[in-house]
Protein backbone atom coordinates (compact mmCIF):
# COMPACT_ATOMS: atom_id res chain seq x y z
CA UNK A 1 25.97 16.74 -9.02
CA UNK A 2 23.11 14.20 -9.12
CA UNK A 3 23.97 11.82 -12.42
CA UNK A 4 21.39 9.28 -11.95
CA UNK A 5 17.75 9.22 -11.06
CA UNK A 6 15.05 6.69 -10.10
CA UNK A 7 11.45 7.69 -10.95
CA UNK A 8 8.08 5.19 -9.77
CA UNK A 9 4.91 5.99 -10.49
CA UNK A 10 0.99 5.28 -10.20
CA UNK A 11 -0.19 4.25 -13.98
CA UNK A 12 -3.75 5.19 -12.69
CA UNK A 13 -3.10 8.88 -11.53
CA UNK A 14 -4.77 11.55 -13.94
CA UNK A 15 -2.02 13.33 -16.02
CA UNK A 16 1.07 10.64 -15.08
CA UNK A 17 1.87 10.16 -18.56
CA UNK A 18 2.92 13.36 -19.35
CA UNK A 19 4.27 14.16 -15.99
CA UNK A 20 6.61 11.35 -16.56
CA UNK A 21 7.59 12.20 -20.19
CA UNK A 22 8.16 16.02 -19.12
CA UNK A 23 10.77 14.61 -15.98
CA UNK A 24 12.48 12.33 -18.66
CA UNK A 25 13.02 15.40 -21.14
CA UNK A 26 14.35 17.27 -18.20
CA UNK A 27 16.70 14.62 -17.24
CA UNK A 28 17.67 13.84 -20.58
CA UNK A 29 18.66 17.42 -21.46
CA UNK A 30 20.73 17.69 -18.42
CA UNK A 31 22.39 14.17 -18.98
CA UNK A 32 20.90 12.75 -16.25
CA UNK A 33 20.35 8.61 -16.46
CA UNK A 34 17.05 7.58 -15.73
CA UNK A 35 15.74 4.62 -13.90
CA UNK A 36 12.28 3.26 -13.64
CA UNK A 37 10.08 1.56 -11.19
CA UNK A 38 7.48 -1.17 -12.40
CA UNK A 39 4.34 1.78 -12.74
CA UNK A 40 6.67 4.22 -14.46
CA UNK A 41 8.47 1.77 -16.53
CA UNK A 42 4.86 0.63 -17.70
CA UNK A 43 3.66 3.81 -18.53
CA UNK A 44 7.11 5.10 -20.88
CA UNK A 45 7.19 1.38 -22.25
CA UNK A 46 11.07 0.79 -20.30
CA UNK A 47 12.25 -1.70 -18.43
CA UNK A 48 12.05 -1.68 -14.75
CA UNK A 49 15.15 -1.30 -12.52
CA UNK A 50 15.72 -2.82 -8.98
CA UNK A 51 16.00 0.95 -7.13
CA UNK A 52 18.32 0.00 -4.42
CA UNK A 53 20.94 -1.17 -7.47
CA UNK A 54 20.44 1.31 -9.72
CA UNK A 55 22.77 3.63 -7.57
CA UNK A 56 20.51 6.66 -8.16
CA UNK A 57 21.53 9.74 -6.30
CA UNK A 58 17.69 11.12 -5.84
CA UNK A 59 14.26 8.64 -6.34
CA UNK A 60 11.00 10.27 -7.37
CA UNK A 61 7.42 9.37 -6.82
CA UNK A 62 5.01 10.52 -9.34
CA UNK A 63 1.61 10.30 -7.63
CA UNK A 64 -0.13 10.45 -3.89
CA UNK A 65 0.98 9.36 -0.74
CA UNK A 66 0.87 5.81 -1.24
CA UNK A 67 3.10 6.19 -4.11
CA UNK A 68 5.81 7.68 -2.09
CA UNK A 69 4.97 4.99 1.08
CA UNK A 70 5.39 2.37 -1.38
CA UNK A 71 8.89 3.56 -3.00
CA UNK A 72 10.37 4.64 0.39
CA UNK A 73 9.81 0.93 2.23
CA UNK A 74 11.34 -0.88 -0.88
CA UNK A 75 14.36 1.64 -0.77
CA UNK A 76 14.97 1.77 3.06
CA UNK A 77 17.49 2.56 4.37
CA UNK A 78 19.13 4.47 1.21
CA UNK A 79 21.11 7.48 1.72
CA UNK A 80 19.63 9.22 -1.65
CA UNK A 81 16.73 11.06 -0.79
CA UNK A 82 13.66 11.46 -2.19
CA UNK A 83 11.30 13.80 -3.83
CA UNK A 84 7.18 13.03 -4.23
CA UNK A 85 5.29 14.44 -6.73
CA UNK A 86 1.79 14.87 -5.76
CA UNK A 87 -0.81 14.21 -8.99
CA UNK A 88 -3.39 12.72 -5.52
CA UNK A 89 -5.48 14.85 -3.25
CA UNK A 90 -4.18 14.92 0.08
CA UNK A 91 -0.50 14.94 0.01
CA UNK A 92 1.19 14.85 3.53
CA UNK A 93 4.38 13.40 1.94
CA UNK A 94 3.90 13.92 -2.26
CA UNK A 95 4.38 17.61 -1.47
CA UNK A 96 5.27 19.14 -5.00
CA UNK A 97 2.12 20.54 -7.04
CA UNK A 98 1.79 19.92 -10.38
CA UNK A 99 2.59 23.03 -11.55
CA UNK A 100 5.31 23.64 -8.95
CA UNK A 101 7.33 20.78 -10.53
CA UNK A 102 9.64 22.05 -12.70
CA UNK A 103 10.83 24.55 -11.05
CA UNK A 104 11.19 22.29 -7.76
CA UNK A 105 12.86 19.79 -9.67
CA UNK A 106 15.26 22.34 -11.03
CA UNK A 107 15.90 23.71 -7.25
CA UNK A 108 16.90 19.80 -6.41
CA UNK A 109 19.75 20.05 -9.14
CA UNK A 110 20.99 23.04 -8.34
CA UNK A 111 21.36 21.82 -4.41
CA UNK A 112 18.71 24.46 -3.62
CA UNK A 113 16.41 22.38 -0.87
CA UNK A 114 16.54 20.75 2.56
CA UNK A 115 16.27 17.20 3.90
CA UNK A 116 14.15 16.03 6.78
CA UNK A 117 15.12 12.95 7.88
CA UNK A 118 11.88 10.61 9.31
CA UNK A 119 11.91 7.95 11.00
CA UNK A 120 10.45 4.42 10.49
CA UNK A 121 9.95 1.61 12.44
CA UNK A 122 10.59 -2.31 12.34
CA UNK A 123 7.99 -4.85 13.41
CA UNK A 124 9.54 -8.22 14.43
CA UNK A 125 7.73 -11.83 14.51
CA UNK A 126 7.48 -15.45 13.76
CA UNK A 127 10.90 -17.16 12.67
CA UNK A 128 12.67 -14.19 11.41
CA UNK A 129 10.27 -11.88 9.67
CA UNK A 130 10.82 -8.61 9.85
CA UNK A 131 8.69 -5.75 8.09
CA UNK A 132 9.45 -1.72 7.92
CA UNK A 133 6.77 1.08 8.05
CA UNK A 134 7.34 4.75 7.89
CA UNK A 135 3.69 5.55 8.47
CA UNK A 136 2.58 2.75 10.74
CA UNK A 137 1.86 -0.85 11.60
CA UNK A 138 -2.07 -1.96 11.84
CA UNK A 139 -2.97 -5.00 13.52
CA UNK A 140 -6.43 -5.47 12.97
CA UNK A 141 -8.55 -8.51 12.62
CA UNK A 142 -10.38 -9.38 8.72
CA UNK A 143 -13.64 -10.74 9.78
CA UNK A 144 -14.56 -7.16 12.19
CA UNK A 145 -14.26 -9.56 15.29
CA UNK A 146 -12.32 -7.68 18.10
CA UNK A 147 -9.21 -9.03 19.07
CA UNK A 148 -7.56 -9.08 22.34
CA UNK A 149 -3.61 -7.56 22.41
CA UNK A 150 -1.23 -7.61 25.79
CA UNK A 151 0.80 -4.09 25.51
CA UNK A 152 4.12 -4.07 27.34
CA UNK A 153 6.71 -1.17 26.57
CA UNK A 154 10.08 -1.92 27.51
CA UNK A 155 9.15 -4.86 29.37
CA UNK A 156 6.75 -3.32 31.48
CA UNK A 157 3.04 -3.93 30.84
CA UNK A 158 1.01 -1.48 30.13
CA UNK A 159 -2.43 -2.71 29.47
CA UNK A 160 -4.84 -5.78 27.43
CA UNK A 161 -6.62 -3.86 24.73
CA UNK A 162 -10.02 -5.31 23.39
CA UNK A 163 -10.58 -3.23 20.30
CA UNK A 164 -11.07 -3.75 16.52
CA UNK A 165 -7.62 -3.47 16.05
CA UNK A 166 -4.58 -1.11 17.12
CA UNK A 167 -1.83 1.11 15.32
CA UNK A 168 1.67 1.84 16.11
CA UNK A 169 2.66 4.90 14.14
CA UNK A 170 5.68 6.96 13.60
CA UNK A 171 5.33 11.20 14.08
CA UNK A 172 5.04 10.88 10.23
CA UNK A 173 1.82 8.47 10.21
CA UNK A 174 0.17 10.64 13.01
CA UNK A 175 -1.82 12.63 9.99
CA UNK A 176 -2.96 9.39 8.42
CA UNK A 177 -4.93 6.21 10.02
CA UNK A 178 -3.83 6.89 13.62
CA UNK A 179 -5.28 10.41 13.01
CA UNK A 180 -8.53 8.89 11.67
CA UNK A 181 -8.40 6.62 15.10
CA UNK A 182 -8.97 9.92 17.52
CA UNK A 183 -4.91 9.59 17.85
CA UNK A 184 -3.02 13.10 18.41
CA UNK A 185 -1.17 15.03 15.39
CA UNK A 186 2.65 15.06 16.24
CA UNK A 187 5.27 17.04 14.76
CA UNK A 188 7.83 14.78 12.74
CA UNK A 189 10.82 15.88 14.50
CA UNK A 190 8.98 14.88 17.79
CA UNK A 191 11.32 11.71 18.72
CA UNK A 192 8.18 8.84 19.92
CA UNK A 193 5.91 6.09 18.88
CA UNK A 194 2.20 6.65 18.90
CA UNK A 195 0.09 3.45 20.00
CA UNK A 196 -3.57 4.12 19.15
CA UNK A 197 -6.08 1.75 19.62
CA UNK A 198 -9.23 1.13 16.98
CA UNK A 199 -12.50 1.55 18.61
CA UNK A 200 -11.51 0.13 21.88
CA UNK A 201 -14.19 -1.23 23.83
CA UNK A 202 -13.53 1.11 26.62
CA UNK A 203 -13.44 4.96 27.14
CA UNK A 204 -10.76 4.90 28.81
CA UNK A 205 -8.37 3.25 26.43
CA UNK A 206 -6.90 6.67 25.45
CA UNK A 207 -4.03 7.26 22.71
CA UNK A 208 -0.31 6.62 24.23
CA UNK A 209 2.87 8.57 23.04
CA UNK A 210 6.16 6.72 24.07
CA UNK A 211 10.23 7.39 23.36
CA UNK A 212 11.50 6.42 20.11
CA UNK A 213 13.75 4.23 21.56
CA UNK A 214 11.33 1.89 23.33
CA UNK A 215 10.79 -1.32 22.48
CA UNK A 216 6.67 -2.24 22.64
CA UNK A 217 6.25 -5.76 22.35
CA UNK A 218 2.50 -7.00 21.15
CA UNK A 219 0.83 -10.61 22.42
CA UNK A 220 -2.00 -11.27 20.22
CA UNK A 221 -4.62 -13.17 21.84
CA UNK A 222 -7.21 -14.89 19.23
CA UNK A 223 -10.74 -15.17 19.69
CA UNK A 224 -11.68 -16.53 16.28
CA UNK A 225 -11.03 -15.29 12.83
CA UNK A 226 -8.41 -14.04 11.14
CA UNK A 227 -5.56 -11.50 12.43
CA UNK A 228 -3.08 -9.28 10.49
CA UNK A 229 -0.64 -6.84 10.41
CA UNK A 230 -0.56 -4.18 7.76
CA UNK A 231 2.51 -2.37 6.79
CA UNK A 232 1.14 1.65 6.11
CA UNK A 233 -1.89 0.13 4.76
CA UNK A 234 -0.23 -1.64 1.44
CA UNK A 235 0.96 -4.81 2.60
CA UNK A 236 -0.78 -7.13 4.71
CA UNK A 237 0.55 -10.64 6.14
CA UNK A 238 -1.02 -13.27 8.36
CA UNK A 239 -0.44 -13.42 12.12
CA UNK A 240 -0.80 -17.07 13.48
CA UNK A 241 -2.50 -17.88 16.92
CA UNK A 242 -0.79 -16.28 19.95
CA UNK A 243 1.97 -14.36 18.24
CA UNK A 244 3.82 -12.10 19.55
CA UNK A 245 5.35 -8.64 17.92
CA UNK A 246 7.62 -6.21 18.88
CA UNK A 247 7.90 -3.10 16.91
CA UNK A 248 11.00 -0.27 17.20
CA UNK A 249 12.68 2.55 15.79
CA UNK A 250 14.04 0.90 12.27
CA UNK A 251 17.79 1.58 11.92
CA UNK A 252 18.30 4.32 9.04
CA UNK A 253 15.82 6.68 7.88
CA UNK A 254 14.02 8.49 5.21
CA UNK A 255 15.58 11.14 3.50
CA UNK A 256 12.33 13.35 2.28
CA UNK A 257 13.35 16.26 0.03
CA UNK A 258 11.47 19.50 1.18
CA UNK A 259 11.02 22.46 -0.67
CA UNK A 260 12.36 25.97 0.96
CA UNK A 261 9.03 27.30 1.79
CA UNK A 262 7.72 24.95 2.83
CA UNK A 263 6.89 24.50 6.43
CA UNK A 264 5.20 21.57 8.64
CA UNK A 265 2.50 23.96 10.37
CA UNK A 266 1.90 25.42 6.40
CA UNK A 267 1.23 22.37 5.21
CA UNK A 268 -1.13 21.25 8.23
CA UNK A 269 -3.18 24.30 7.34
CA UNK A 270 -3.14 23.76 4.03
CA UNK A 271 -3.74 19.66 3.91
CA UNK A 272 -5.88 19.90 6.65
CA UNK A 273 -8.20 23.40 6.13
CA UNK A 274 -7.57 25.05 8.93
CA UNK A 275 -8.18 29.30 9.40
């Protein structure tokens, strides 16, 4: 029986407000404790709770895709799942609808609905830092200079890309920027990394799907400018001259809720427009 609940939302999403006030009635009625997130806590006028010590048994993000991304990196690796709300366009991982949301949410309580577990990965540099991504890492220069990055998987290398940039992606980002990139859509229980490189300067330079358990180790070579990496497109932090990466499976994963009829090939054809 779920007794507490974490809710973060995206104060500039059409029709938020009252989506959030309709959840809080529903919780309230059923005695369920609510927590909020700094968006949602700004929009009911609460204060804002740190998620991973709130102890909530389910976390839900009102808004797109980037909504959800955000909440699931800053409550990775929890063992509550989580349930997105989609009040966006798109909506790869805010699957509810609108007006599918009561009666979703009232499936959740009643134990009625199934949990995919996805993956994410860890990127590892400088003294320490270490970042988590269950889309994808981009590292990508600022000024559009192309950059020059030494590939090795597992210790072997693999090849010197000269591109504008290059994305390591889970199975789960392979419908957003990697997709965008000419990368390949892969099925999230498909158990690899997807390395796609940004306009490479040559044709050859083709999309590469590796195990989930390598280890693919980046050497950024400078050639003027500035160089980042970009945590599924929300967070971005300065790479210094020469630095070196190396991006894995992250321990733990993400517990996404899933409704019952819902299936990955019905959503694809929905999201995505096919016949």
């Amino acid at each position: 029986m779920i007794k507490k609940v974490f809710i973060e939302a995206n104060p500039g999403k059409k029709h938020v407000a009252g989506t959030l006030a309709a959840l809080q009635k529903l919780f309230i009625k059923k005695n369920i404790e609510v927590f909020f997130g700094p968006g949602a806590g700004l929009i009911a006028g609460k204060k804002y709770s740190n998620p991973l010590k709130s102890g909530a048994e389910l976390y839900i993000s009102l808004g797109g895709d980037g909504t959800f991304l955000k909440l699931a990196r800053s409550v990775f690796p929890s063992s509550s799942p989580m349930l997105g709300i989609n009040l966006g366009s798109l909506g790869f991982l805010a699957e509810i609808k609108l007006p599918e949301m009561k009666k979703a949410v009232g499936k959740v309580l009643g134990g009625d609905y199934h949990i995919d577990e996805r993956m994410a990965l860890e990127a590892c540099f400088g003294q320490g830092k270490k970042l988590t991504a269950l889309n994808e890492f981009v590292i990508s220069g600022t000024t559009g200079r192309v950059i020059s990055l030494s590939v090795s998987v597992d210790g072997e290398f693999v090849n010197t890309y000269s591109a504008d940039g290059i994305i390591i992606s889970t199975p789960t980002g392979s419908t957003a920027y990697s997709l965008s990139a000419g990368g390949p859509i892969v099925a999230p229980n498909v158990k690899g990394i997807i390395i796609t490189p940004i306009c490479p300067h040559s044709l050859t330079n083709r999309p590469l799907l590796v195990p989930e358990e390598s280890i693919i180790e980046l050497n950024l070579e400078l050639r003027g400018g500035t160089t980042v990496i970009a945590t599924d497109g929300q967070e971005r932090f300065e790479l210094k001259k020469n630095a070196v990466l190396a991006v894995k499976k992250a321990k733990g994963t993400v517990k996404m809720i899933i409704p019952s009829k819902n299936s990955y090939f019905r959503i694809l054809r929905e999201k995505l427009r096919w016949g």
